[in-house]
C-alpha atoms as a PDB file:
ATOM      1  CA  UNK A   1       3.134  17.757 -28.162  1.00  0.00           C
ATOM      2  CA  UNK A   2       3.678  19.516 -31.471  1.00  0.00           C
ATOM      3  CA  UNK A   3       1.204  22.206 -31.604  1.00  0.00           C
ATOM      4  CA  UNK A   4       2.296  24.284 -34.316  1.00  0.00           C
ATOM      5  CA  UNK A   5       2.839  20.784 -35.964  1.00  0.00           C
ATOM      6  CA  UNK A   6      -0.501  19.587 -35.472  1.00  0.00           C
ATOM      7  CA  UNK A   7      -2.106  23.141 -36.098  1.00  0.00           C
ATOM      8  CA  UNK A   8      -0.504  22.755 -39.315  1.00  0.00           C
ATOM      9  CA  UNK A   9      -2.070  19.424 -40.160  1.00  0.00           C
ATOM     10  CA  UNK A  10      -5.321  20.423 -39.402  1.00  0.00           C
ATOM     11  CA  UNK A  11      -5.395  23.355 -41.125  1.00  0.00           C
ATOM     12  CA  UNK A  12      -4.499  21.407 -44.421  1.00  0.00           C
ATOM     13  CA  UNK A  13      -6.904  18.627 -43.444  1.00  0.00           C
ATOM     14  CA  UNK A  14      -9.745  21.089 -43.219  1.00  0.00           C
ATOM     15  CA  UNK A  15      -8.837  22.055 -46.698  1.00  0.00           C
ATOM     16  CA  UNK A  16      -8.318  18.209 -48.153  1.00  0.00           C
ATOM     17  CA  UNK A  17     -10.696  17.117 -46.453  1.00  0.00           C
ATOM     18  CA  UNK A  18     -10.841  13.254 -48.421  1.00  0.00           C
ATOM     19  CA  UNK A  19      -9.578   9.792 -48.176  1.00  0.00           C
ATOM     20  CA  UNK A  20      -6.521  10.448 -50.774  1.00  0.00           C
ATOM     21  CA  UNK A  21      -5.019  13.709 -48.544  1.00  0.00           C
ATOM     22  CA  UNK A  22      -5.755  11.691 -45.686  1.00  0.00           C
ATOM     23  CA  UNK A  23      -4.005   8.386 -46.867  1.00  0.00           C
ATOM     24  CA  UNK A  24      -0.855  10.358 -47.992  1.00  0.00           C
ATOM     25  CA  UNK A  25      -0.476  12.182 -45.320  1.00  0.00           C
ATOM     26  CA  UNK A  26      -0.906   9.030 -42.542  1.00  0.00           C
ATOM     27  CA  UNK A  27       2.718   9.020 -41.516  1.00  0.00           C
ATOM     28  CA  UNK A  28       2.184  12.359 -40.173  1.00  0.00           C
ATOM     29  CA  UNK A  29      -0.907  11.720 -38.724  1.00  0.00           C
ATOM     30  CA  UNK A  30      -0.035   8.511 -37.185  1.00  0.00           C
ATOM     31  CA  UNK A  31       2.844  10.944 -35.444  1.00  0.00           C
ATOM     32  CA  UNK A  32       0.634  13.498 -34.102  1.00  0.00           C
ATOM     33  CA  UNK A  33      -1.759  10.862 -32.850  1.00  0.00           C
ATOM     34  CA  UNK A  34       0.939   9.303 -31.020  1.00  0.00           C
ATOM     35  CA  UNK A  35       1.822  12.724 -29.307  1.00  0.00           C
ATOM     36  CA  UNK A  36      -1.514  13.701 -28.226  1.00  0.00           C
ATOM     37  CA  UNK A  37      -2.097  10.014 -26.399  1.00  0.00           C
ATOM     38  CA  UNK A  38       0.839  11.207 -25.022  1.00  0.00           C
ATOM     39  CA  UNK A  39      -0.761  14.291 -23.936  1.00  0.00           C
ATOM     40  CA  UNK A  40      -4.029  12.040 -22.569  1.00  0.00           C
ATOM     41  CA  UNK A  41      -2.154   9.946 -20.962  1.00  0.00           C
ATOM     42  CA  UNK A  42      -0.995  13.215 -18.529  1.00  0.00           C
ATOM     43  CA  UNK A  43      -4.175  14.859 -18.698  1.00  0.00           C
ATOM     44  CA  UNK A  44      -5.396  11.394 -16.758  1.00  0.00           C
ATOM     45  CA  UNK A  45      -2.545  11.222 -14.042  1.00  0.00           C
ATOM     46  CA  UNK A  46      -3.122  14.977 -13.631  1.00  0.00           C
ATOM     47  CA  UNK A  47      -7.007  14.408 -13.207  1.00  0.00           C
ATOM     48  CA  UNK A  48      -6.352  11.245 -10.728  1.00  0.00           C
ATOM     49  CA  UNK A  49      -4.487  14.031  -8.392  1.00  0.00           C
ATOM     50  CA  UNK A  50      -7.664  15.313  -7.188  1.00  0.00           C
ATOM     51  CA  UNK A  51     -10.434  12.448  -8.953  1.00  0.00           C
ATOM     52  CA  UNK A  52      -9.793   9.234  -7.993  1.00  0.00           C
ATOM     53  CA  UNK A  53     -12.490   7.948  -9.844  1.00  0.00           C
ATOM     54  CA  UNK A  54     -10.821   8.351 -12.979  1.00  0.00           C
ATOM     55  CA  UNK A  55      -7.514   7.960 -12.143  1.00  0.00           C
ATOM     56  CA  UNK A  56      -7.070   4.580 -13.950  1.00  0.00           C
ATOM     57  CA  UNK A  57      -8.951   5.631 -16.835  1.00  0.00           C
ATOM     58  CA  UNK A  58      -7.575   4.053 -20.288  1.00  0.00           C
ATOM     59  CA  UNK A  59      -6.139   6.928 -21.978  1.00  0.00           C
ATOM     60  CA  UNK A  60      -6.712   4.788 -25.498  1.00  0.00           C
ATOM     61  CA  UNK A  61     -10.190   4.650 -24.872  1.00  0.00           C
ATOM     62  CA  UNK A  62     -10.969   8.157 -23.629  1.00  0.00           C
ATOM     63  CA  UNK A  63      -9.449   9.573 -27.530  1.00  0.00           C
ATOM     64  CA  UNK A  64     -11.993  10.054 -30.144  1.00  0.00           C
ATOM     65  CA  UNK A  65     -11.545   8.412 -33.926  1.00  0.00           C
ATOM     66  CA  UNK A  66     -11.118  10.952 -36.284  1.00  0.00           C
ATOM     67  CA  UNK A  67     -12.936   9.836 -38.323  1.00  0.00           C
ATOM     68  CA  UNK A  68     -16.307  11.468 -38.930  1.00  0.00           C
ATOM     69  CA  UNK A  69     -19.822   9.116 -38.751  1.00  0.00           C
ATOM     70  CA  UNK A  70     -21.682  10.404 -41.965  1.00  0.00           C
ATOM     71  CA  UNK A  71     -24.208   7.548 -42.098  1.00  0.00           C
ATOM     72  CA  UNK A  72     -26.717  10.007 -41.767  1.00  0.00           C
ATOM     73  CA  UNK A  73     -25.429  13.163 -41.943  1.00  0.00           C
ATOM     74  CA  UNK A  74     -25.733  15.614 -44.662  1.00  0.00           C
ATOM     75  CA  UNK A  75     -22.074  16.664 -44.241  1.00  0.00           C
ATOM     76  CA  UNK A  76     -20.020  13.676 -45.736  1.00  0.00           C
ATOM     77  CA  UNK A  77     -16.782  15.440 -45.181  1.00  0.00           C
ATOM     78  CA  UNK A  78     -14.947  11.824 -44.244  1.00  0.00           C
ATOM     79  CA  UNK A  79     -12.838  13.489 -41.283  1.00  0.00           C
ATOM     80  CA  UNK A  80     -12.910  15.676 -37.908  1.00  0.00           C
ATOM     81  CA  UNK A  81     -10.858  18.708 -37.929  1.00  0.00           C
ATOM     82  CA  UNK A  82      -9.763  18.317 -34.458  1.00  0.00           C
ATOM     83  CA  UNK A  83      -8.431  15.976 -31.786  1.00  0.00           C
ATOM     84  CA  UNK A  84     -10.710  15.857 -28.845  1.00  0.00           C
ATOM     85  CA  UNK A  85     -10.967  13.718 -26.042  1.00  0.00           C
ATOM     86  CA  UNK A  86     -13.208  12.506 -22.895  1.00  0.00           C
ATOM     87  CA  UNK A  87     -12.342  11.035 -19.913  1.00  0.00           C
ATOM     88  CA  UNK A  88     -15.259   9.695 -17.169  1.00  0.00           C
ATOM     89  CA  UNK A  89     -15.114   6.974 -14.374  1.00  0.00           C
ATOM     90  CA  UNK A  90     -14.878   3.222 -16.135  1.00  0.00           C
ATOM     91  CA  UNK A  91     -14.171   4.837 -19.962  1.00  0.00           C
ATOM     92  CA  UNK A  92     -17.457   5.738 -20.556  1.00  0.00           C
ATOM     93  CA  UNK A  93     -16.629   8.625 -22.000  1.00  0.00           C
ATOM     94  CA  UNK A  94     -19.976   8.920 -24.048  1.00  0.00           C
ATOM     95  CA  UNK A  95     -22.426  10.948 -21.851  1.00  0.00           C
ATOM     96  CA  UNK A  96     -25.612   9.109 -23.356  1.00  0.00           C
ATOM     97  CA  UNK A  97     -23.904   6.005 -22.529  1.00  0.00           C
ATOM     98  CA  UNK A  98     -21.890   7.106 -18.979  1.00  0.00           C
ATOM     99  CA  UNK A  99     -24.987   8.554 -16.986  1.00  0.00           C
ATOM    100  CA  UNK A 100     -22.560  10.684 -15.501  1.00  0.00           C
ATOM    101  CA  UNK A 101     -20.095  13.682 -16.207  1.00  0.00           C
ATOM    102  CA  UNK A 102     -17.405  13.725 -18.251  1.00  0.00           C
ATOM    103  CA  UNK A 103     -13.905  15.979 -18.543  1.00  0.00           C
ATOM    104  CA  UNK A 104     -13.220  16.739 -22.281  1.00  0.00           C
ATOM    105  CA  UNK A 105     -10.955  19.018 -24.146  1.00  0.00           C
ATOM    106  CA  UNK A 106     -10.091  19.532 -28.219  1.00  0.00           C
ATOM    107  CA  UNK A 107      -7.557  21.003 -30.245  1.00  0.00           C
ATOM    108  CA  UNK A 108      -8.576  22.486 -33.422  1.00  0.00           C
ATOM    109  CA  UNK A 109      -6.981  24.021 -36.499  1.00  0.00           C
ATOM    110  CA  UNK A 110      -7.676  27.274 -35.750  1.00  0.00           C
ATOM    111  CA  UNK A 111      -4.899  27.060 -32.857  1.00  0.00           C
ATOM    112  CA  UNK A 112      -7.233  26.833 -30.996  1.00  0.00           C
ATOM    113  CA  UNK A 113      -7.901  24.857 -27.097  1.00  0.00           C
ATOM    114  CA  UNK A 114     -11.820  23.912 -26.525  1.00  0.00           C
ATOM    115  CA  UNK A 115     -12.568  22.017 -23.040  1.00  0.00           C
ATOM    116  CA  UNK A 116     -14.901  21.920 -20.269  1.00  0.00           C
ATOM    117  CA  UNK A 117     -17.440  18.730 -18.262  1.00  0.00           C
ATOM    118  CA  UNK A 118     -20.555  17.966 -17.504  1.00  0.00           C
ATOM    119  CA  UNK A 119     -23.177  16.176 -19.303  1.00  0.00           C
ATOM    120  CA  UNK A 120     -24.159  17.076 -23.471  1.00  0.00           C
ATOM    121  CA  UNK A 121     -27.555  16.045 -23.897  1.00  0.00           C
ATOM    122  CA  UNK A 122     -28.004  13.344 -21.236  1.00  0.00           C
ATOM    123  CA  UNK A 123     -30.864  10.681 -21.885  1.00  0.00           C
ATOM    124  CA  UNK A 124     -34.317  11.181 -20.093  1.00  0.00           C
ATOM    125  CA  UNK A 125     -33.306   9.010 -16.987  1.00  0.00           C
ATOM    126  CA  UNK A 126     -30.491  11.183 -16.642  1.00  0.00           C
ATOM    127  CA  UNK A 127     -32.114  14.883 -17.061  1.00  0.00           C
ATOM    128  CA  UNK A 128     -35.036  13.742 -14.781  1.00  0.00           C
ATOM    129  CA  UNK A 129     -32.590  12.901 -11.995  1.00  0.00           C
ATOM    130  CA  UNK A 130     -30.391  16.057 -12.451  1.00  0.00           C
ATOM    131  CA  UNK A 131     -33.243  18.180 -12.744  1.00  0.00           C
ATOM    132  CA  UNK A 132     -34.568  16.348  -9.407  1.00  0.00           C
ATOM    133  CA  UNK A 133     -31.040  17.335  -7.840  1.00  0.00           C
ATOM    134  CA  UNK A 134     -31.373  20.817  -8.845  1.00  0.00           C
ATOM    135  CA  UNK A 135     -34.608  20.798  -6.616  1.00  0.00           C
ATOM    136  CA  UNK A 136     -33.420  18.584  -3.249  1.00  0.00           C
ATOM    137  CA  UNK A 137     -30.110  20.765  -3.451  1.00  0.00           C
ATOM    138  CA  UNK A 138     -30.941  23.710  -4.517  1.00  0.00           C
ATOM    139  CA  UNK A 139     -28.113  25.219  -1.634  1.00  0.00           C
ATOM    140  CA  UNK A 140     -25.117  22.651  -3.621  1.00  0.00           C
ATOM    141  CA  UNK A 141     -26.424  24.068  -6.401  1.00  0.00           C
ATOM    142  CA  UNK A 142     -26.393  27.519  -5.899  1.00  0.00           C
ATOM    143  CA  UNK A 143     -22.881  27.133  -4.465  1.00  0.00           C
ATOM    144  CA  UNK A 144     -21.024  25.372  -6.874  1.00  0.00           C
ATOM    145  CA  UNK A 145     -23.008  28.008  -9.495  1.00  0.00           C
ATOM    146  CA  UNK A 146     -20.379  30.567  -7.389  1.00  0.00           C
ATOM    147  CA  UNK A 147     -17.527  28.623  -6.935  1.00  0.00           C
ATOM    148  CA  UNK A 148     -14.940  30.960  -7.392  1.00  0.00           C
ATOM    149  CA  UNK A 149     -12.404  29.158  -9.657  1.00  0.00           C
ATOM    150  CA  UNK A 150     -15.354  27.640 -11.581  1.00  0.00           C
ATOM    151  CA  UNK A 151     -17.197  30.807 -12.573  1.00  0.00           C
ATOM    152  CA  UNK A 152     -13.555  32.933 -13.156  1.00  0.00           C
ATOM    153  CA  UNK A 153     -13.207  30.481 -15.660  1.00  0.00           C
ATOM    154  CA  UNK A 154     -16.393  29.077 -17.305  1.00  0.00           C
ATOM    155  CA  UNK A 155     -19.050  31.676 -15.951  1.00  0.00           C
ATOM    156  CA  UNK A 156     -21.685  29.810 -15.827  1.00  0.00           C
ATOM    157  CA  UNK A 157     -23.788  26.641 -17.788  1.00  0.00           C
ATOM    158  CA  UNK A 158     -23.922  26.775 -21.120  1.00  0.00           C
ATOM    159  CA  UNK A 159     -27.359  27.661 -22.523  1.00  0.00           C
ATOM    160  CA  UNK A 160     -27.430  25.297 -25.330  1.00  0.00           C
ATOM    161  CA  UNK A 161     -30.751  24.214 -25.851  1.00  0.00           C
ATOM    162  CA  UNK A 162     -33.406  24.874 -23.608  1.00  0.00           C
ATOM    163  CA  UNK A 163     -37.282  24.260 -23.138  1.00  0.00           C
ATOM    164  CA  UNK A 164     -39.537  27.305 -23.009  1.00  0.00           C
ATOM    165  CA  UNK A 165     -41.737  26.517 -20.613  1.00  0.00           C
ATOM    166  CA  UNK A 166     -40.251  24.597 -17.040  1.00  0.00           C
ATOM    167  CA  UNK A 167     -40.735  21.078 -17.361  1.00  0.00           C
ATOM    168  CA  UNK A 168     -43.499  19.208 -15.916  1.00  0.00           C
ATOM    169  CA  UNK A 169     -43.783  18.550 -11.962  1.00  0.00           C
ATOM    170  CA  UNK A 170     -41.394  21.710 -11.793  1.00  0.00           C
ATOM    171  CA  UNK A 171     -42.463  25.089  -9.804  1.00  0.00           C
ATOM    172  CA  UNK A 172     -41.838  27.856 -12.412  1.00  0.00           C
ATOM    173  CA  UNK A 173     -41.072  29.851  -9.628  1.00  0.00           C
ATOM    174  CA  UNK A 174     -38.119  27.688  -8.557  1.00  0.00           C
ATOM    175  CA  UNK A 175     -34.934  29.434  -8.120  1.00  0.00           C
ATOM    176  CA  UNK A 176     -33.324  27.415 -10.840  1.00  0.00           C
ATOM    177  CA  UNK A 177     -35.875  26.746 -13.105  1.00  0.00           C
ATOM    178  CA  UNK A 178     -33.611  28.292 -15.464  1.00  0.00           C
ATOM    179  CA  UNK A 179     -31.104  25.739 -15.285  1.00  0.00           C
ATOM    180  CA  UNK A 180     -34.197  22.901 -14.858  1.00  0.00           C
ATOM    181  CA  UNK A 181     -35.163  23.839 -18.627  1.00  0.00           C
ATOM    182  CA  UNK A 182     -31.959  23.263 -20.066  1.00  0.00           C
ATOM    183  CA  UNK A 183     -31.295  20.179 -22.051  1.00  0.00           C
ATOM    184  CA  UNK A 184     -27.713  19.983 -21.542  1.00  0.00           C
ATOM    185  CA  UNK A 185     -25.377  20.777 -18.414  1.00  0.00           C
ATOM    186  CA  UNK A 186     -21.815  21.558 -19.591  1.00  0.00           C
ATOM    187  CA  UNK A 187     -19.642  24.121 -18.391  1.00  0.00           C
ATOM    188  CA  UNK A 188     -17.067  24.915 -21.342  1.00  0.00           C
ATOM    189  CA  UNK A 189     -14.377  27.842 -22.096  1.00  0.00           C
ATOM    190  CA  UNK A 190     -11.973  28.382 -25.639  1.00  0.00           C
ATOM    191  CA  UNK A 191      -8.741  29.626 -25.355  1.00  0.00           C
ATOM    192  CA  UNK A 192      -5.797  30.949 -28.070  1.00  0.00           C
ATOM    193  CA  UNK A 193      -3.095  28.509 -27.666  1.00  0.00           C
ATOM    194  CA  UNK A 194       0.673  29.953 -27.791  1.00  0.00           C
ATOM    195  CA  UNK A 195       1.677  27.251 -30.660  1.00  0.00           C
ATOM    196  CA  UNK A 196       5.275  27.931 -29.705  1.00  0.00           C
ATOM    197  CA  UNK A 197       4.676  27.204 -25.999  1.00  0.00           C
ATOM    198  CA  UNK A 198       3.685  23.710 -25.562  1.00  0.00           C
ATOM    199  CA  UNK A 199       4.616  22.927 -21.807  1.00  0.00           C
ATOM    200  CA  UNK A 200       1.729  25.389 -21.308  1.00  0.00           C
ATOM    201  CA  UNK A 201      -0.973  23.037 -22.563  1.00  0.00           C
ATOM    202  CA  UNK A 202      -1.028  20.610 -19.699  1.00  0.00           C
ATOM    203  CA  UNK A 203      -0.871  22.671 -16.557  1.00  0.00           C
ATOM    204  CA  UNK A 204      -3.641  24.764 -18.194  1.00  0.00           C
ATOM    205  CA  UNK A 205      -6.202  21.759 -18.522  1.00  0.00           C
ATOM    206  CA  UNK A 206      -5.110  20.514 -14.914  1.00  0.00           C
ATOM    207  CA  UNK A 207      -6.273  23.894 -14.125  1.00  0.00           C
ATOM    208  CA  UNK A 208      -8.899  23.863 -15.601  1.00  0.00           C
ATOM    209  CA  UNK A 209     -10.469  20.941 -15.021  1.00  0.00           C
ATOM    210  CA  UNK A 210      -9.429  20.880 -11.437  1.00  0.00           C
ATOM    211  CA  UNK A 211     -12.434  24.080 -11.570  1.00  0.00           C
ATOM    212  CA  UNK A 212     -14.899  21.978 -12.754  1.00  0.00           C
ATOM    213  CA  UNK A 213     -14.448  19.292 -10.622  1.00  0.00           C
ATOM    214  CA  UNK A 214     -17.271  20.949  -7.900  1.00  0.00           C
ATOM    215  CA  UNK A 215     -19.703  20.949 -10.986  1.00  0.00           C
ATOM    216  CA  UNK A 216     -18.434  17.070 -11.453  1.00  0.00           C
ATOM    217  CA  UNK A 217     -18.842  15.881  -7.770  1.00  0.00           C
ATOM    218  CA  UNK A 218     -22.503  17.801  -7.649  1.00  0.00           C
ATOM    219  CA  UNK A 219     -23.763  16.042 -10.865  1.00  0.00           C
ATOM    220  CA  UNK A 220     -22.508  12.545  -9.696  1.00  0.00           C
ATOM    221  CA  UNK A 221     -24.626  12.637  -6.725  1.00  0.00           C
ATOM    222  CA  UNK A 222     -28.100  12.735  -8.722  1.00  0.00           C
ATOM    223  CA  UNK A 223     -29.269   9.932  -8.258  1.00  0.00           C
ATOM    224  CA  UNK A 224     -31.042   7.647 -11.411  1.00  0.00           C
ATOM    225  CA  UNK A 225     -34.260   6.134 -10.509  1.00  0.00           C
ATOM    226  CA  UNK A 226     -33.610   2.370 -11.594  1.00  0.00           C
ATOM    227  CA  UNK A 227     -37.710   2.393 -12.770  1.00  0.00           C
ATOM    228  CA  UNK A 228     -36.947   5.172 -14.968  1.00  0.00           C
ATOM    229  CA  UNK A 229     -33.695   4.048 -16.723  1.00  0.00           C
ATOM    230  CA  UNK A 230     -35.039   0.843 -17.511  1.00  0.00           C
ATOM    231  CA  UNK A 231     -38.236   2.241 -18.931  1.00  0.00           C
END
């Protein structure tokens, strides 16, 4: 796609950030948007190359709106500043919703290329049963923690909230009770885009993701218990 055209756009829609900008400018957008399903649509076939399970995946539905959800937010700035997008087994690209990992990746004004998977703030069923799977494979564990490609490129889980104490029914002594505290799993990595170099983009997230894909297989074996996910 257009990435010093879309860097462009964002960078003025960061700065008119309102219904009016947004409603003038909507050819342009509508342009841009058409370029980056473009860009999903690849991302997926590249992806199905070594996931099947999300090789059909409907690139429409793994996009995010741009449009912001302010209903109870203190920001009310009507827009994102980015496009972003998720793709997971059956669409579900919402982690609270999916129980499972997702692949996702964002462009922002800045010029900027934001991506990485795993699981943002899974619900309760779904932290219990990855924290169990820390536990009964702690040696999967510990070796996709060192996959080579994986920690080259993301180092290691991103420490993004975290409980203080290990939670309980876990041994504090565990060798990754530091990991069993944390509220969120996602490995995730920025990079400075080379606006003038497009054909770079998608070979870099095939990359990429094709990293995290150990992290991805691991996290899809925990297994919910069906007790817990209906409680």
């Amino acid at each position: 796609m257009h990435l010093r055209d879309l860097n462009g756009y964002l960078q003025e829609l960061a700065e008119n950030n309102n219904r009016p900008w947004f409603i003038m400018n909507k050819p342009r957008y509508d342009i841009l948007r058409e370029e980056f399903l473009e860009l999903v649509t690849a991302v997926i076939v590249e992806l199905g190359k070594f996931d099947p399970a999300v090789k059909f995946c409907n690139p429409k539905k793994a996009m995010f709106r741009i449009n912001r959800d302010v209903r109870f937010a203190h920001d009310k700035r009507p827009y994102k500043t980015n496009f972003s997008a998720a793709v997971a087994p059956n669409d579900m690209r919402r982690p609270s919703m999916a129980g499972g990992p997702t692949y996702y990746f964002q462009l922002n004004g800045a010029g900027q290329l934001q991506f990485g998977a795993g699981e943002y703030m899974p619900p309760p069923h779904r932290l219990r049963a990855l924290r169990r799977h820390m536990v009964e494979d702690a040696a999967g564990f510990r070796k996709v923690l060192n996959h080579k490609g994986l920690k080259a490129r993301y180092g290691t889980i991103q420490n993004e909230g975290k409980l203080q104490r290990p939670p309980k029914g876990f041994d504090a002594d565990h060798e990754h009770i530091e990991f069993i505290k944390l509220k969120s799993f996602f490995i995730w990595t920025d990079i400075d885009l080379d606006l003038n170099d497009p054909d770079a983009l998608l070979p870099l997230l095939a990359a990429g993701f094709k990293d995290a894909y150990p992290l991805v297989q691991w996290m899809r074996a925990a297994k919910v218990d069906e007790e817990e996910a209906a409680a």
